[in-house]
Structures are given as structure tokens and as C-alpha cells.
C-alpha atoms as a PDB file:
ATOM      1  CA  UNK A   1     -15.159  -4.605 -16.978  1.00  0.00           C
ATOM      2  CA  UNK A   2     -12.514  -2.000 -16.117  1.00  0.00           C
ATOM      3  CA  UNK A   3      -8.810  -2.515 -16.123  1.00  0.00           C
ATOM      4  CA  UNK A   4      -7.846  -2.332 -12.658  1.00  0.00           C
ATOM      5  CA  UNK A   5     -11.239  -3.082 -10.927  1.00  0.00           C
ATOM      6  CA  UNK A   6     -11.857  -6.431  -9.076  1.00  0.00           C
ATOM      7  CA  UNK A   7     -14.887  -8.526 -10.174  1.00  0.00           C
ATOM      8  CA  UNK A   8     -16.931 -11.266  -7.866  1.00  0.00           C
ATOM      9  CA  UNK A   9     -18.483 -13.749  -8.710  1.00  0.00           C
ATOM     10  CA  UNK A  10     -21.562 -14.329  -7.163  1.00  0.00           C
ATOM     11  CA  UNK A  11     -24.858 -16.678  -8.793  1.00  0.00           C
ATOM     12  CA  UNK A  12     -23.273 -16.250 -12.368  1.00  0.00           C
ATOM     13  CA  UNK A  13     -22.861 -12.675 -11.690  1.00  0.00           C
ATOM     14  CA  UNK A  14     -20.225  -9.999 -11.426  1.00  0.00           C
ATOM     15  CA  UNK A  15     -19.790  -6.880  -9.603  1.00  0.00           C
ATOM     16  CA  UNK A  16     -16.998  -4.235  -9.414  1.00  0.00           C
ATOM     17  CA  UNK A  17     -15.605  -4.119  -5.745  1.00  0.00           C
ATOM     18  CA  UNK A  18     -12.799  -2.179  -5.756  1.00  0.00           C
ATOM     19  CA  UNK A  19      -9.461  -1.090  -7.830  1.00  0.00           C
ATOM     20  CA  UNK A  20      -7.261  -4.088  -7.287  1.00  0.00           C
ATOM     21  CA  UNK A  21      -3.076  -3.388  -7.913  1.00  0.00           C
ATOM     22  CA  UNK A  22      -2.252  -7.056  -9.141  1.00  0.00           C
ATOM     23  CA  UNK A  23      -1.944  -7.087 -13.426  1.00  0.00           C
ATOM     24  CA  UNK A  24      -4.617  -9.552 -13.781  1.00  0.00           C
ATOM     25  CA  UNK A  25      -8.167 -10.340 -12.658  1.00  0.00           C
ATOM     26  CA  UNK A  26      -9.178 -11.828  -9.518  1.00  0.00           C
ATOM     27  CA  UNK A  27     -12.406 -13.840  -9.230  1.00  0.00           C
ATOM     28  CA  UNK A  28     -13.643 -15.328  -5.777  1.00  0.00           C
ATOM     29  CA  UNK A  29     -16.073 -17.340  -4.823  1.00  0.00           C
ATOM     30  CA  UNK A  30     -19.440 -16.088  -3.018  1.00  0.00           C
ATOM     31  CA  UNK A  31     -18.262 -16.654   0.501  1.00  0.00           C
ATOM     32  CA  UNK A  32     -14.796 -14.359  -0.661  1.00  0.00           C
ATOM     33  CA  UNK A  33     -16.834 -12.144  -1.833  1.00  0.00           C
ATOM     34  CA  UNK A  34     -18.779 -10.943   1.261  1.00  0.00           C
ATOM     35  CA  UNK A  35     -15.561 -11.245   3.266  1.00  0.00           C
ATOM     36  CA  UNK A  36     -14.190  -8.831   1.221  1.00  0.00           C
ATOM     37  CA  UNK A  37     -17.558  -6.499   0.989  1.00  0.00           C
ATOM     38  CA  UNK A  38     -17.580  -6.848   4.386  1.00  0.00           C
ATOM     39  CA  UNK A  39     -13.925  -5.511   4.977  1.00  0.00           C
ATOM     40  CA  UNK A  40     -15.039  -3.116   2.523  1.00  0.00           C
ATOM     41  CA  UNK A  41     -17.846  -1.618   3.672  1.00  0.00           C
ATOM     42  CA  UNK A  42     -18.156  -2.120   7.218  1.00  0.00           C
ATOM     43  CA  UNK A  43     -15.157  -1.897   8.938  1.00  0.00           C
ATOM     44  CA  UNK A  44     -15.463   1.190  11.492  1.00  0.00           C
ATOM     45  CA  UNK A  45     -12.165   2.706  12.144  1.00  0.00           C
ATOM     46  CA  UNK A  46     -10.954   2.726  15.726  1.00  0.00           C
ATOM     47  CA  UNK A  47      -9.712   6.374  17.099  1.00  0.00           C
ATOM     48  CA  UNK A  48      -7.797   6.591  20.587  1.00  0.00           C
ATOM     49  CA  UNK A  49      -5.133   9.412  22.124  1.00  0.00           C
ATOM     50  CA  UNK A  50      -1.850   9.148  22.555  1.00  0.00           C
ATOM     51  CA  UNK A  51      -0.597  12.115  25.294  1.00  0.00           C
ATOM     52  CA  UNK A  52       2.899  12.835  24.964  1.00  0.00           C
ATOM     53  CA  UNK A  53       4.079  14.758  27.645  1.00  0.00           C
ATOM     54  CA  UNK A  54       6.908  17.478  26.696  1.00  0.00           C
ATOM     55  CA  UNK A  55       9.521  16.519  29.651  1.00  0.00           C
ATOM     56  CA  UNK A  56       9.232  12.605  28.851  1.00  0.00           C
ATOM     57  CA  UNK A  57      11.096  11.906  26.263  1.00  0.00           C
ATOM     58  CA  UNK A  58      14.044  10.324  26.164  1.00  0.00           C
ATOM     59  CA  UNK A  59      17.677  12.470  26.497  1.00  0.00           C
ATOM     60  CA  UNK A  60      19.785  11.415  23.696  1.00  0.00           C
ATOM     61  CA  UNK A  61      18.873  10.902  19.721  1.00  0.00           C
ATOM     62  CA  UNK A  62      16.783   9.424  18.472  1.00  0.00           C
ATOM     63  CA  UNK A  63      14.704  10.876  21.104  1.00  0.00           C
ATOM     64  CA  UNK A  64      12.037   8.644  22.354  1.00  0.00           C
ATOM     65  CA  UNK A  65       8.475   8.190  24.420  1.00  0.00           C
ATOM     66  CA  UNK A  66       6.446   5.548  25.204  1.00  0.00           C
ATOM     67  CA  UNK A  67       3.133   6.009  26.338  1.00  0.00           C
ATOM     68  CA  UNK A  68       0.386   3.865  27.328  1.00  0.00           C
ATOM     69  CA  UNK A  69      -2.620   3.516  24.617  1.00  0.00           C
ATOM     70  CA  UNK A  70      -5.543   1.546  25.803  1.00  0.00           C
ATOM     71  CA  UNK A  71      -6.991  -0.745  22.527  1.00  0.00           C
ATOM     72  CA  UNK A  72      -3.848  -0.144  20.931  1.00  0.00           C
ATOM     73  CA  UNK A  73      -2.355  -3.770  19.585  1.00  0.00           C
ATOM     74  CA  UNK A  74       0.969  -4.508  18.069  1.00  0.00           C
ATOM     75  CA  UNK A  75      -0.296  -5.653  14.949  1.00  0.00           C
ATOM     76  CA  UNK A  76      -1.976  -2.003  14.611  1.00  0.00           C
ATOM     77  CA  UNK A  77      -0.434   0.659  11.585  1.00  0.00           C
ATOM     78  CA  UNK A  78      -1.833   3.825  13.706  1.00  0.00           C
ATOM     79  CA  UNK A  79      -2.527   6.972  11.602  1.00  0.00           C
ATOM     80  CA  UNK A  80      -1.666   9.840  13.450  1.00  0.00           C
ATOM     81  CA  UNK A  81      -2.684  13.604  13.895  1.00  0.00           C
ATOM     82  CA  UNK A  82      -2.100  16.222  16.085  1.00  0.00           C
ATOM     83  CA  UNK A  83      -5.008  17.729  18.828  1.00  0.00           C
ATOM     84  CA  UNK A  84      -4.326  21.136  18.609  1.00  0.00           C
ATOM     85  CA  UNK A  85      -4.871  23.885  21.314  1.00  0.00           C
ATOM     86  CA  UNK A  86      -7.726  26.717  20.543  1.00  0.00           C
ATOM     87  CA  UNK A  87      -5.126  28.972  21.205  1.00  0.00           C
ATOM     88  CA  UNK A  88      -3.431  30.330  18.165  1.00  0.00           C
ATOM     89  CA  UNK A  89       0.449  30.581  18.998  1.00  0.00           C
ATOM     90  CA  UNK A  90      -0.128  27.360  21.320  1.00  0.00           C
ATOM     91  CA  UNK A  91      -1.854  25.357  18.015  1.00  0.00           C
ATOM     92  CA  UNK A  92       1.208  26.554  16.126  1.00  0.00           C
ATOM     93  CA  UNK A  93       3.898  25.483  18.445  1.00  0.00           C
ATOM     94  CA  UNK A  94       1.870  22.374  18.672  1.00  0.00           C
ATOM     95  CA  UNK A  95       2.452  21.834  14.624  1.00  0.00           C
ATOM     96  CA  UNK A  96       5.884  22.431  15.068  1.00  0.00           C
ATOM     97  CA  UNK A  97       6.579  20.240  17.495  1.00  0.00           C
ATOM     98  CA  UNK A  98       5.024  17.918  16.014  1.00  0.00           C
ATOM     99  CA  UNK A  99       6.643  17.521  12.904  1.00  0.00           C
ATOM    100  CA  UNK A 100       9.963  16.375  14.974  1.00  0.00           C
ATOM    101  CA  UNK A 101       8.217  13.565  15.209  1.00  0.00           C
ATOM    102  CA  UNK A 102       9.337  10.999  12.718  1.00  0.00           C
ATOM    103  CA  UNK A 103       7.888   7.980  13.378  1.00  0.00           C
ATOM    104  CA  UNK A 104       5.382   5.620  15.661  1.00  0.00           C
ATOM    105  CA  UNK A 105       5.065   1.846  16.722  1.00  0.00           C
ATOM    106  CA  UNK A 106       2.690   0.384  18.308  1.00  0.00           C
ATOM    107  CA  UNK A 107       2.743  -2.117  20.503  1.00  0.00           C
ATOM    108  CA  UNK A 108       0.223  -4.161  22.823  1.00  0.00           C
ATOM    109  CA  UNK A 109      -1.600  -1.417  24.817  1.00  0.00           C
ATOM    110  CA  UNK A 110       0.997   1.153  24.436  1.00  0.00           C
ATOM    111  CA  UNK A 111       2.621   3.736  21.879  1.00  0.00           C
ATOM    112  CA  UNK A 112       6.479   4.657  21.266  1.00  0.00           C
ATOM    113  CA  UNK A 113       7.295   8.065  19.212  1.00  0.00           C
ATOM    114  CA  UNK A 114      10.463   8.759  17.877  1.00  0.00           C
ATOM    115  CA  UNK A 115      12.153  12.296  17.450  1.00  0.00           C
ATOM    116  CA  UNK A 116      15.778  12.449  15.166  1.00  0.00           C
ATOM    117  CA  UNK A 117      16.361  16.363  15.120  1.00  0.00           C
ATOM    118  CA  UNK A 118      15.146  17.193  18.429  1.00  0.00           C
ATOM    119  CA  UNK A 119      12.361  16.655  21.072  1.00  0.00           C
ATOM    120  CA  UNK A 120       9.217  18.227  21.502  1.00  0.00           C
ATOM    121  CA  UNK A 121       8.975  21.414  24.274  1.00  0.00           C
ATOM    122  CA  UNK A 122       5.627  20.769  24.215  1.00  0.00           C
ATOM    123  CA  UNK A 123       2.894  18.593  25.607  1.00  0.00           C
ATOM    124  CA  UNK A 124       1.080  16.996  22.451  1.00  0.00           C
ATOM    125  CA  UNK A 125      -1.875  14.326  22.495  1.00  0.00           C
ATOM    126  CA  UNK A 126      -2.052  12.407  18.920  1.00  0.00           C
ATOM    127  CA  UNK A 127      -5.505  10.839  17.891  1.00  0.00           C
ATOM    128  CA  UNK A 128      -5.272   7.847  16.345  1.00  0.00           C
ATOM    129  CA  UNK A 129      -6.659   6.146  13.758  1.00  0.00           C
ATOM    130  CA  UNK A 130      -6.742   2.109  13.180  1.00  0.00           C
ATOM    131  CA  UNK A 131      -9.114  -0.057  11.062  1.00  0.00           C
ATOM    132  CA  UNK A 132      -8.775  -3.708  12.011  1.00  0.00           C
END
């Protein structure tokens, strides 16, 4: 076995899973196992939008938005991107903007965006990306 790997035990056999970060091994029984597998391999991430209009955020720093995110739950940890525009100097002001944006929470149905330099001029939608 490799350092660093996790193995299962399953009918007096073992199986790499997956790099593990704890300093020793892990062994777990056959109904662990598939959990884990399971989790593993067949988890489908989740992807919803997030619009953030440009005149909606809040007027004093941190600048703020919340917006309403259907599927979105409070125990999510969203991964976010921008949607950018087909049109060149749009898509860059897009990434600009952007990039103000310093952090997200989610919450039960809904999504708040925080700005610390400055707000966004413009409209940007955000896609999402949550594995549950």
C-alpha cells in the first residue's frame, strides 16, 4: 500500500480509495466502505446562478447583495465563477468587476456577496457549483 492512500476492507480484501490527509491508516468496514465509494464516485455536483444586479448593492463598505438562489442551502460551500458576456470589452469589465468580489455565503434559498474595495458597475450572474 501507498503512504497516503486509504485502504477498505471489504471480504478480506483491500482497495485504494483515495489519498487520505490523517498520518495513519484508516480501515472501515464494508458498509463504510460503499458510503464512502459512493460519496466518491457518484455524487453529481449541483450548478445554479446567482444574478447580481450592478445598482443593488449595498452603499457603504463592505459593500453587499443578497440575492435569491433557488436549491441553494445554508449548509452549502458554493464555488463560484463568473458568466461572461460574448462581447469582448463587456467579458472584460465583467472579470474586473468581478474580482471586487471577496467573498460569498450562502444561506437557505438565497446568496449574499461581499465587495471591500468597491462595488461592481456591472450586472454579473455567478454559476455555482455545490456537491452535497
Amino acid at each position: 500500500m501507498k503512504q497516503g492512500w486509504i485502504q477498505v476492507n471489504s471480504n478480506n480484501t483491500q482497495e485504494p480509495l483515495a489519498p487520505k490527509t490523517m498520518a495513519d491508516m484508516v480501515y472501515m468496514d464494508e458498509t463504510q466502505s460503499q458510503s464512502v465509494k459512493d460519496a466518491i464516485l457518484y455524487h453529481t455536483p449541483i450548478h445554479l446562478t446567482a444574478a447580481l444586479p450592478s445598482g443593488s448593492w449595498s452603499q457603504n463598505a463592505p459593500y453587499t447583495q443578497t440575492v435569491q438562489v433557488a436549491g441553494l442551502l445554508a449548509t452549502d460551500i458554493p464555488l463560484a465563477d463568473v458568466v461572461l458576456s460574448s462581447n469582448t470589452t463587456t467579458a472584460i469589465q465583467q472579470l474586473q468587476d468581478y474580482a471586487l468580489i471577496g467573498r460569498i455565503n450562502a444561506g437557505d434559498g438565497q446568496l449574499t456577496a461581499y465587495c471591500y474595495r468597491a462595488k461592481p458597475d456591472v450586472s454579473l450572474t455567478l454559476l455555482l457549483k455545490v456537491v452535497r
